[in-house]
N, C-alpha and C. Protein backbone atom coordinates (compact mmCIF):
# COMPACT_ATOMS: atom_id res chain seq x y z
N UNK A 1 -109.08 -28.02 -59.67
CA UNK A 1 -108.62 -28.13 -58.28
C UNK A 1 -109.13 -29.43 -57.70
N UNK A 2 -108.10 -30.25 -56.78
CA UNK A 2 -108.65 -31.46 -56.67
C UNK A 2 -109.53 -31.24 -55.84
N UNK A 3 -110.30 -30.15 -54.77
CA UNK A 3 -111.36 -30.41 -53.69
C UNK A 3 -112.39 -30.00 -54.47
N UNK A 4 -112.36 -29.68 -55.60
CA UNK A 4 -113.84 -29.57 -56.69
C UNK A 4 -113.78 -30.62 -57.32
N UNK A 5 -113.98 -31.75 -57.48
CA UNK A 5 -114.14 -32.69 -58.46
C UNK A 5 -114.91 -32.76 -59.28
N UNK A 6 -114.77 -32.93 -60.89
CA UNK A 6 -115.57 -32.88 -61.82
C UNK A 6 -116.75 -34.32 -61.71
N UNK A 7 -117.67 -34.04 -62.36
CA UNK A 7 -118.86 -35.22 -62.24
C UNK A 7 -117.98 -36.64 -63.21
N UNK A 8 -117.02 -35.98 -63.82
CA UNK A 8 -116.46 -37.52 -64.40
C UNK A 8 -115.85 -38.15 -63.36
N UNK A 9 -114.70 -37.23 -62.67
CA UNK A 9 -114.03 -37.60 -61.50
C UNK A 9 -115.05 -38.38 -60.01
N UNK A 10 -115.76 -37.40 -59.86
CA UNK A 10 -116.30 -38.25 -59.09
C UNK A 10 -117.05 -39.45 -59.60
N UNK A 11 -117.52 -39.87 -60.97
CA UNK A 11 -118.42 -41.22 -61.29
C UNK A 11 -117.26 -42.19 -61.11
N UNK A 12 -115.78 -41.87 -61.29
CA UNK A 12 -115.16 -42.98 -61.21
C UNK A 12 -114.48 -43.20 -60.39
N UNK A 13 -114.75 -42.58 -59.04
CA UNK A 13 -114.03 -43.06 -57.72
C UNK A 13 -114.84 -43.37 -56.82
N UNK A 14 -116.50 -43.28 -57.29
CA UNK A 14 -117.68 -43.81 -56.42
C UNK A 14 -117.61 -45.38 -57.03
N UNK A 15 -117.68 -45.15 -58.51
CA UNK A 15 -117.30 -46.91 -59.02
C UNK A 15 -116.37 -47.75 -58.07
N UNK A 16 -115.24 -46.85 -58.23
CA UNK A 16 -113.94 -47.70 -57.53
C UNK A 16 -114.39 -48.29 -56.10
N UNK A 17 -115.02 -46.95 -55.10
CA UNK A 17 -115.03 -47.75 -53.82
C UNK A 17 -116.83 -49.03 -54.36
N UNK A 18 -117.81 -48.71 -55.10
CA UNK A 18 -118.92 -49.66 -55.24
C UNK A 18 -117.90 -51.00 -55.22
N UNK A 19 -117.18 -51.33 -56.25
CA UNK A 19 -116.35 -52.16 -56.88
C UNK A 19 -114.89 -52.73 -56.22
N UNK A 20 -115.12 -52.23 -55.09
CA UNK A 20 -114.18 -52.92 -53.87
C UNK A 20 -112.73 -52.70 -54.89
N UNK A 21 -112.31 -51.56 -55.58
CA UNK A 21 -110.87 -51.14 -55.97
C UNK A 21 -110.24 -50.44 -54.78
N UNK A 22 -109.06 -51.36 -54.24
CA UNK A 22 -108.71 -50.54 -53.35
C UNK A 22 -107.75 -49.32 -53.99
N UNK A 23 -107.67 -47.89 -53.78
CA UNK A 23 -106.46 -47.21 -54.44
C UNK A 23 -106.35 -46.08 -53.34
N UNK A 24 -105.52 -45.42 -53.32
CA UNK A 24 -104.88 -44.29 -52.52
C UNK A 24 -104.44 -43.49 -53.63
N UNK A 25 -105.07 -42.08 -52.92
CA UNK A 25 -104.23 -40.82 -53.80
C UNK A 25 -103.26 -40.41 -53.09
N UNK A 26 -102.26 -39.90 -53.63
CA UNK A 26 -100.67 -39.85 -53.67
C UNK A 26 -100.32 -38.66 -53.71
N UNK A 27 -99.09 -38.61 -54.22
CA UNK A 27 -98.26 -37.62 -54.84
C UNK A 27 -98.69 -36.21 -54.02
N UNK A 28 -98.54 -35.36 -55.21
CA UNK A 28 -98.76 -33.83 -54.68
C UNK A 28 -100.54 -33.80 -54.93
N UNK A 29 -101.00 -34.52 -55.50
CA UNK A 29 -103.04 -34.41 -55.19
C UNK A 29 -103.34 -34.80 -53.54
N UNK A 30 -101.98 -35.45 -53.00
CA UNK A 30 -102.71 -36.06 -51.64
C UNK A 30 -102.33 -34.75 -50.68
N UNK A 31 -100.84 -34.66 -50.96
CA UNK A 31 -100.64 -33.10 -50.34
C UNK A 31 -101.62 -32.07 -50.77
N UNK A 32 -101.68 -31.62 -51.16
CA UNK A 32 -102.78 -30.41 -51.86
C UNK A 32 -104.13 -30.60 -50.91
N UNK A 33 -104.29 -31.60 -51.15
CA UNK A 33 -105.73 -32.32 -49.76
C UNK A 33 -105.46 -32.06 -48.58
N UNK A 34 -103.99 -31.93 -48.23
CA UNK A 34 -103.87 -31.60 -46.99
C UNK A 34 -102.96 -30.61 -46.20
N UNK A 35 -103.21 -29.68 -47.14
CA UNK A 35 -102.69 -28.33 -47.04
C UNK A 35 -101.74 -27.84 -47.86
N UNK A 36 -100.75 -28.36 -48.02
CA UNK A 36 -99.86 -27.86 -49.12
C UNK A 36 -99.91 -27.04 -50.02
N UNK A 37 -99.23 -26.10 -50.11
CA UNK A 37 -99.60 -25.18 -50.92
C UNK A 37 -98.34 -25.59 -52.12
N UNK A 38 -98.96 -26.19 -52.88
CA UNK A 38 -98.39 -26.47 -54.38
C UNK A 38 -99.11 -26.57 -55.41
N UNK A 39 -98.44 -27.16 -56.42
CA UNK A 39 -99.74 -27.14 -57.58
C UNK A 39 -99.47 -28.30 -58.24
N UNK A 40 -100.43 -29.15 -59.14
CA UNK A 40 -100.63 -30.42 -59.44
C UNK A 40 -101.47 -30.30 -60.54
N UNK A 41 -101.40 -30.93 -61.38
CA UNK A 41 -101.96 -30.41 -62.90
C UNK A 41 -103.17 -32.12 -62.93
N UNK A 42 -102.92 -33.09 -61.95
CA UNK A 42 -103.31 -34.12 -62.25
C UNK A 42 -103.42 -34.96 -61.14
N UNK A 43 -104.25 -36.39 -60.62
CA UNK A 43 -104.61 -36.58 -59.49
C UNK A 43 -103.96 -38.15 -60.14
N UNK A 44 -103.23 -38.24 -58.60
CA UNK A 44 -102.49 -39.04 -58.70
C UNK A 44 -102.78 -40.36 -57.97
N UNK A 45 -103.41 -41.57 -58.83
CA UNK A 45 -103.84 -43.16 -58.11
C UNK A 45 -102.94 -44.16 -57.91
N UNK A 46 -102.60 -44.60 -57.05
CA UNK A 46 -101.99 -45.78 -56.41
C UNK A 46 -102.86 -46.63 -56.75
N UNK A 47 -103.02 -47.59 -57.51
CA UNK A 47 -104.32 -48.64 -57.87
C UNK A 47 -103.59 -50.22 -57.02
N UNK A 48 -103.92 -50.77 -56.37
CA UNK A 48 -103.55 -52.22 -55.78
C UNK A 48 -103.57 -53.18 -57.13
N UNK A 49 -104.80 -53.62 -57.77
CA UNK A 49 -104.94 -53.99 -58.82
C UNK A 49 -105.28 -53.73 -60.43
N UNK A 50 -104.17 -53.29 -60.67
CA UNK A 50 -104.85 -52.66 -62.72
C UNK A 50 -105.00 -53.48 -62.92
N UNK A 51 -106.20 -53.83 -63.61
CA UNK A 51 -106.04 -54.85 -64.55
C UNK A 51 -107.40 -55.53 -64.12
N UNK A 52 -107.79 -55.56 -62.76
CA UNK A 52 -108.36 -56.79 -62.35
C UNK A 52 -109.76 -56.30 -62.48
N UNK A 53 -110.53 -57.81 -62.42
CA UNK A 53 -112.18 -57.57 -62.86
C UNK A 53 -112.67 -56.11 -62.53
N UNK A 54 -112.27 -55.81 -60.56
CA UNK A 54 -112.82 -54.92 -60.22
C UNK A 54 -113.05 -53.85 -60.77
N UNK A 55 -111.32 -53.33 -61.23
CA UNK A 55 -110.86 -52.52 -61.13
C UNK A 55 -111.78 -52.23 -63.14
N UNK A 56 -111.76 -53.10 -64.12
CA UNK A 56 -111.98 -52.78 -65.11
C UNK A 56 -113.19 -52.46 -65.15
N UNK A 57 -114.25 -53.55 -63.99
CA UNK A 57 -115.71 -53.49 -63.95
C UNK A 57 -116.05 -51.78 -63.78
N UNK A 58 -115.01 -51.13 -62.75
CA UNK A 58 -115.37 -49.60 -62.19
C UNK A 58 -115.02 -49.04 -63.40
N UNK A 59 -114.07 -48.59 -63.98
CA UNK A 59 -113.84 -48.29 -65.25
C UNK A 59 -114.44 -48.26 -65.96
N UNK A 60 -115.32 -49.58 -66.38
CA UNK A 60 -116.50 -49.36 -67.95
C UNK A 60 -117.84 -49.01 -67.02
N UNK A 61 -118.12 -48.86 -65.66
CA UNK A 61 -119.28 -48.61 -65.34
C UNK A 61 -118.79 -46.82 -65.13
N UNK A 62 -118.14 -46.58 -65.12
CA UNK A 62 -117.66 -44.90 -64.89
C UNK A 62 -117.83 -44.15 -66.34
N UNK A 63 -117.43 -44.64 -67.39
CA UNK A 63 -117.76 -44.77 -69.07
C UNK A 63 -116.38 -43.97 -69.70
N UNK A 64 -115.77 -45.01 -68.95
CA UNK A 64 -114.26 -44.77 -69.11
C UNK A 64 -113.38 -46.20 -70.03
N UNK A 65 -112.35 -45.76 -70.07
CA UNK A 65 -111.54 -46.95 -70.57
C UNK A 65 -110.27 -47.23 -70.34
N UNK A 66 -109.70 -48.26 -70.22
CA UNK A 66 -108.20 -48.48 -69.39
C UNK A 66 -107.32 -49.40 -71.01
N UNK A 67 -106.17 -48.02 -70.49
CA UNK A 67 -104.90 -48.79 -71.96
C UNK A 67 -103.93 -49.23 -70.24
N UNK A 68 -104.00 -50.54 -70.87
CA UNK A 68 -102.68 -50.94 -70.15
C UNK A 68 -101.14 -50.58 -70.44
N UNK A 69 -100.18 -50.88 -69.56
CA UNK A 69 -98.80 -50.49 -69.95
C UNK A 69 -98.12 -50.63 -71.16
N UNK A 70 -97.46 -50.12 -71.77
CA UNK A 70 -96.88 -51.05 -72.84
C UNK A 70 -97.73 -51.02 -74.46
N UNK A 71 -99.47 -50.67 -74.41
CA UNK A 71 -99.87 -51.30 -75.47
C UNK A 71 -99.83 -50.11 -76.38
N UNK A 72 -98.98 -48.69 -76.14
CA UNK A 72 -98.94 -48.02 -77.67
C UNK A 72 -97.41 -47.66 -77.57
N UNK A 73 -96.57 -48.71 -77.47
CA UNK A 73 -94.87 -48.06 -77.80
C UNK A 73 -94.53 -48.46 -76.07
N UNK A 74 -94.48 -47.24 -75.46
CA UNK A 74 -93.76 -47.49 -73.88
C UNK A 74 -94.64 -46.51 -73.07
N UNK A 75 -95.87 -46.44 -73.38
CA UNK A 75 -97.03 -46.02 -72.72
C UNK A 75 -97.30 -45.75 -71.23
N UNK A 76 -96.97 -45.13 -69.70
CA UNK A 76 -97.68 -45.98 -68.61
C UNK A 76 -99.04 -46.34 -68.86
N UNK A 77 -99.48 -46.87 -67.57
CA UNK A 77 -100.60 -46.60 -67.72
C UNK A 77 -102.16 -45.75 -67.50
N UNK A 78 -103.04 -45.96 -68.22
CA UNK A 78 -103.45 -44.17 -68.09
C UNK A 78 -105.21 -45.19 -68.80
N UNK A 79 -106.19 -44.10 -68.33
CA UNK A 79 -107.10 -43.94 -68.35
C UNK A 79 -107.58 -43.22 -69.60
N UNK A 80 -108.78 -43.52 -70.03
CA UNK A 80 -110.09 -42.25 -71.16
C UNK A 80 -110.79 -42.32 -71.30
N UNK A 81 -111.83 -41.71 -71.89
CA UNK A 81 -111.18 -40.96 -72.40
C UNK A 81 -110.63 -39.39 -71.96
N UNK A 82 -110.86 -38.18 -72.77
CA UNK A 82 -110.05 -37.24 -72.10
C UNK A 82 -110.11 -36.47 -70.61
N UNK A 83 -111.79 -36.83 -70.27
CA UNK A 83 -111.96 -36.61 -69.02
C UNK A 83 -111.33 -37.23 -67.60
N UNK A 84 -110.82 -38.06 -68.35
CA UNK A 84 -110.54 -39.51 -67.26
C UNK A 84 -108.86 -39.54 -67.35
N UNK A 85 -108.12 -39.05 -68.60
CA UNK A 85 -106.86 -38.28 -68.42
C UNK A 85 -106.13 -37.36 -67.35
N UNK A 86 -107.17 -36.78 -66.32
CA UNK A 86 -106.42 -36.08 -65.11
C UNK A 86 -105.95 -36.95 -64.28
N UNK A 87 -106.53 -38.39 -64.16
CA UNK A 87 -106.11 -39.61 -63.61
C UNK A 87 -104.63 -40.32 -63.91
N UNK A 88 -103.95 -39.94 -63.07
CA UNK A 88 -102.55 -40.48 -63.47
C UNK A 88 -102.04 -41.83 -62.57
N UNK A 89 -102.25 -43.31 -63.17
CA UNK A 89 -102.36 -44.42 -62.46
C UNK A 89 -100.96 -45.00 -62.49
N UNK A 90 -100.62 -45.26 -60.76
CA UNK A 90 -99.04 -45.22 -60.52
C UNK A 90 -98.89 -46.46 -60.22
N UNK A 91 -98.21 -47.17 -60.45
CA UNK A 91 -97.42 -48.37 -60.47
C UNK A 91 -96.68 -48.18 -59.49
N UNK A 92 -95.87 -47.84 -58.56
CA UNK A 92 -94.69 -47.74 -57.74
C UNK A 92 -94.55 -46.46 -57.09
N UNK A 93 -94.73 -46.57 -55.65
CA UNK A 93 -94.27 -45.09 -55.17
C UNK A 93 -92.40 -45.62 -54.56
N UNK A 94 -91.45 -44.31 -54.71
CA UNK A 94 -90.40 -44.87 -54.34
C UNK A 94 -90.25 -44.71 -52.61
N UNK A 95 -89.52 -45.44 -52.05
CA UNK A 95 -89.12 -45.45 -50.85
C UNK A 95 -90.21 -45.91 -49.51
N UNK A 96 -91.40 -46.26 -50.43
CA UNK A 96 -92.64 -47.00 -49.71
C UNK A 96 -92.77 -48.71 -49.41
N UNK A 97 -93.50 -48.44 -48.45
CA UNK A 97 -94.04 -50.33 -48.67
C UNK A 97 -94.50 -50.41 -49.22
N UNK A 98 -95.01 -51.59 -49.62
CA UNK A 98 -95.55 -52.31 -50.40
C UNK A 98 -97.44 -51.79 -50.48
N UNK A 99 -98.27 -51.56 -51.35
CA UNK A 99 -99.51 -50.97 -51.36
C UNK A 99 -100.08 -51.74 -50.22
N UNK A 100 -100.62 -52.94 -50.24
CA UNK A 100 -101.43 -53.08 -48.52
C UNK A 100 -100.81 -52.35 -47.47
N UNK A 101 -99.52 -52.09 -47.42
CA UNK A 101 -98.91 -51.62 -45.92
C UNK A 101 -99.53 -50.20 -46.45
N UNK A 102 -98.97 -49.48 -46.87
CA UNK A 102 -99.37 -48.13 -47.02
C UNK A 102 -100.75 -47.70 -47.07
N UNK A 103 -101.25 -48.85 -47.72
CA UNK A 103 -103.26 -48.59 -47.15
C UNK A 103 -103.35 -48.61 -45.86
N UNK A 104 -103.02 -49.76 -45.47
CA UNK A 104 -103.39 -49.78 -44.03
C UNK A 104 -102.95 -48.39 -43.26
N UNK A 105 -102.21 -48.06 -43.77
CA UNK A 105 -101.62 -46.32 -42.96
C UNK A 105 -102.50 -44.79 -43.67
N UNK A 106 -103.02 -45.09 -44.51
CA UNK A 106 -103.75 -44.32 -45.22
C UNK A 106 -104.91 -43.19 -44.43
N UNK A 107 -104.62 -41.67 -44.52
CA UNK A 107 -105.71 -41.36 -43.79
C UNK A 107 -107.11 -41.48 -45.07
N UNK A 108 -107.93 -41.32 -44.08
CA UNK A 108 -109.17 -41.85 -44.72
C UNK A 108 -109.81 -40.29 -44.95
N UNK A 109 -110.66 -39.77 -45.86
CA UNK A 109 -111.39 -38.30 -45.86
C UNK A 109 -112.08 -38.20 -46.87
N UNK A 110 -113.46 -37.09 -46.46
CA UNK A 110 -114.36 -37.03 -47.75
C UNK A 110 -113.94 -36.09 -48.58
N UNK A 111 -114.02 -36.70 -49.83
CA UNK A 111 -113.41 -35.33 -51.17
C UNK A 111 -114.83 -35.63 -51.78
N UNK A 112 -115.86 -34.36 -51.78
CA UNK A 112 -116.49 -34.53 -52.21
C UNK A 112 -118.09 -34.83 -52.17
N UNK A 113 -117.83 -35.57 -51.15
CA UNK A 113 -119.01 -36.53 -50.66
C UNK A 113 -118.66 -38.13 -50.82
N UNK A 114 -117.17 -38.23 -51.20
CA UNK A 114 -116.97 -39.55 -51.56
C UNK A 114 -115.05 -40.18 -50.29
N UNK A 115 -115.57 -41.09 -49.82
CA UNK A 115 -114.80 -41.64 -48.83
C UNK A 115 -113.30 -42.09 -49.78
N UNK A 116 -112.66 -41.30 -49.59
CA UNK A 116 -111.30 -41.61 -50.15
C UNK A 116 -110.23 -41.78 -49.07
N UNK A 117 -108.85 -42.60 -49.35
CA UNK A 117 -107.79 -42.79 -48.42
C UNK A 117 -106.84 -41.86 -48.98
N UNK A 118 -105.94 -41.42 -48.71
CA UNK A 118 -105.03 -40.47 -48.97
C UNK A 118 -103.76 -40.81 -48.57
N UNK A 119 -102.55 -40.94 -49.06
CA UNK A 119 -101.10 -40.89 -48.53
C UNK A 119 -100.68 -40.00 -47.40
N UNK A 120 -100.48 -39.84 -46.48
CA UNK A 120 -100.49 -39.16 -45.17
C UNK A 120 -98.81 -38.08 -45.73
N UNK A 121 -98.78 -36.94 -45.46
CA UNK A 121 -97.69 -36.21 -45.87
C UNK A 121 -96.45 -36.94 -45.90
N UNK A 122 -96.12 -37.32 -44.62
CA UNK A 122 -94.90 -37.89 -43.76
C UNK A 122 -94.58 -39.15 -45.27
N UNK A 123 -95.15 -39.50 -45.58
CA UNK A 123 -94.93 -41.24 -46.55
C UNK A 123 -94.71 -40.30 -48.27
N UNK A 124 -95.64 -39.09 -48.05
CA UNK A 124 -94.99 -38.20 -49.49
C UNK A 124 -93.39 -37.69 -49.56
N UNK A 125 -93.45 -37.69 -48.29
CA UNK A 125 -91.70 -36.76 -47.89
C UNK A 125 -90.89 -37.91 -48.37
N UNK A 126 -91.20 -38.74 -47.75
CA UNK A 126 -90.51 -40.17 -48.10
C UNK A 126 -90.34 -40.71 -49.56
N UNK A 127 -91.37 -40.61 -49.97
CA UNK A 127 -91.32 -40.85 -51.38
C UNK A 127 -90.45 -40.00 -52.21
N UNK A 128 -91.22 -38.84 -52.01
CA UNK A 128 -90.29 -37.71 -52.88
C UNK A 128 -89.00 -37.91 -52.67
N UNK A 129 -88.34 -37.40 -51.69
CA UNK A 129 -86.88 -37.66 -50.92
C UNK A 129 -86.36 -38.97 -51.61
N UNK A 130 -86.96 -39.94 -51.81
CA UNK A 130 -86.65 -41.43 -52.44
C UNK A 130 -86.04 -41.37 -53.99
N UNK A 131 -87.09 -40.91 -54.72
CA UNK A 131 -87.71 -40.24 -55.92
C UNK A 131 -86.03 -39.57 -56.63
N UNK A 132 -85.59 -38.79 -55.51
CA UNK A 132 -84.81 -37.83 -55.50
C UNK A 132 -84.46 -37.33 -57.10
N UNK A 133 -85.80 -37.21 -57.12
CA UNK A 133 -85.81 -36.21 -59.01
C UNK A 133 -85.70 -34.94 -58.70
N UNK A 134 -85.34 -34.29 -59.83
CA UNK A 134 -85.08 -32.58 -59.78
C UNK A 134 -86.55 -31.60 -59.18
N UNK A 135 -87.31 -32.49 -59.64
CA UNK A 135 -88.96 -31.71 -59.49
C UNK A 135 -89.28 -32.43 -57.76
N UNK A 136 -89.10 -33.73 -57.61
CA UNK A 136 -89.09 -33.92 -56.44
C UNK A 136 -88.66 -32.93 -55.08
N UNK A 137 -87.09 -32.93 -55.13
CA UNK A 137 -86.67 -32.13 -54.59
C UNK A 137 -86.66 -30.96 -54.51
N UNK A 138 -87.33 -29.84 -55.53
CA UNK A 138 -88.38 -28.88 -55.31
C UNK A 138 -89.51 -28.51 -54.56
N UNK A 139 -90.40 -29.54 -54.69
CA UNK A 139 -90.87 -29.12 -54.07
C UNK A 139 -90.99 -29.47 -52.41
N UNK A 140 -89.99 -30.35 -52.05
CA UNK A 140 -89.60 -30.69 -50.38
C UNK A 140 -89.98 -29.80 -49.45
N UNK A 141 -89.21 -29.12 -49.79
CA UNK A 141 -89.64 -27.61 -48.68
C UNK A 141 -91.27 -26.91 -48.45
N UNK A 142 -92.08 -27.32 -49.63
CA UNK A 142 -92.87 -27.03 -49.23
C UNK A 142 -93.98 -27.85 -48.76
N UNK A 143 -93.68 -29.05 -48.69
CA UNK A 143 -94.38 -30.40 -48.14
C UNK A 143 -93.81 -30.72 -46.57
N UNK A 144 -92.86 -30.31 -46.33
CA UNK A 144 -92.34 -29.98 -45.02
C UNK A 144 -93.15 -29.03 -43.97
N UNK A 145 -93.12 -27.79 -44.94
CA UNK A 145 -93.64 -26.93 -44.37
C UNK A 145 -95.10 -27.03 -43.90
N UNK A 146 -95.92 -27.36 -44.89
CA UNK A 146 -97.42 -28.44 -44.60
C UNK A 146 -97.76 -28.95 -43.06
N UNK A 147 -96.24 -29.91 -43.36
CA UNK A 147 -96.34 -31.10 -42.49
C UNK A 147 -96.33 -30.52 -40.92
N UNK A 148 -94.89 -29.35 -40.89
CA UNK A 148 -95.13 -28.66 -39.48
C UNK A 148 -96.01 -27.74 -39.10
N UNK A 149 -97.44 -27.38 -40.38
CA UNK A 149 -98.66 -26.90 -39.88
C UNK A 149 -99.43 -27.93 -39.25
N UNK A 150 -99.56 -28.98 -40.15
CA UNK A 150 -100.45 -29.90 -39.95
C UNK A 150 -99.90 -30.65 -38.45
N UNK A 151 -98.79 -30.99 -38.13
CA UNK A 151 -98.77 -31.41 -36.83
C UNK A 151 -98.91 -30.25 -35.68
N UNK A 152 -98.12 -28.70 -35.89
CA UNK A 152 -98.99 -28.29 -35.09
C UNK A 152 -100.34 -27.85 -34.46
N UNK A 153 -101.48 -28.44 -35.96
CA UNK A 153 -102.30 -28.32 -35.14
C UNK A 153 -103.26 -29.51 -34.21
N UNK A 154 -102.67 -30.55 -34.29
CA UNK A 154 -102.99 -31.86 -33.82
C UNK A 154 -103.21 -31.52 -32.32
């Protein structure tokens, strides 16, 4: 469950913020954070930079390892070892801005004990709806539904 985080999970998202990686969780891990009642087998990173010093420095200090895109056949890209596999690192959300804009809109919250940004529902609807995959559009209705808890209780 993503509001229990395992001690691997959390060594490598305390790295990320030590290591100035900016990333946002997404998908249905960001919903799930914020009420949604769905289910998510895997926690989903928006990374600004793969690849870069930071981002690799947090990675080998977490005692993890990064396969880039491409390097076994048509691979995304993905994290290990197997602990570090619930990490699913996204390249592109559809129907979004560009990653600085969407940070900057990012709610901010502790998972954990650790200061994470989160995709705000409203920018998941968007995405998904974008997305317009079969699994997407499944689960709409219930990210909707979220959304008119969560604003009524504002």
């Amino acid at each position: 469950m993503i509001g229990n985080l395992t001690s691997e999970e959390r060594i490598l998202l305390k790295a990320f913020n030590k290591h100035g990686v900016r990333y946002i969780i997404v998908g249905l891990s960001s919903a799930v954070l914020q009420g949604a009642h769905v289910i998510t087998q895997d926690i989903d990173l928006w990374v600004e930079h793969l690849g870069s010093e930071q981002f690799l420095n947090a990675v080998k200090e977490a005692g993890a390892f990064y396969v880039p895109p491409g390097v076994a056949g048509v691979n995304p890209p993905m994290l290990g070892p197997g602990a570090f596999r619930i990490f699913d690192l996204v390249t592109h959300m559809h129907g979004l801005d560009e990653f600085s804009v969407e940070y900057d809109k990012a709610e901010i919250m502790n998972l954990s004990g650790i200061e994470v940004r989160i995709l705000p529902l409203e920018r998941i609807i968007v995405s998904k709806a974008a997305a317009d995959r079969e699994k997407d559009r499944a689960v709409l209705p219930a990210l909707k539904a979220a959304l008119a808890v969560k604003s009524n209780l504002k």
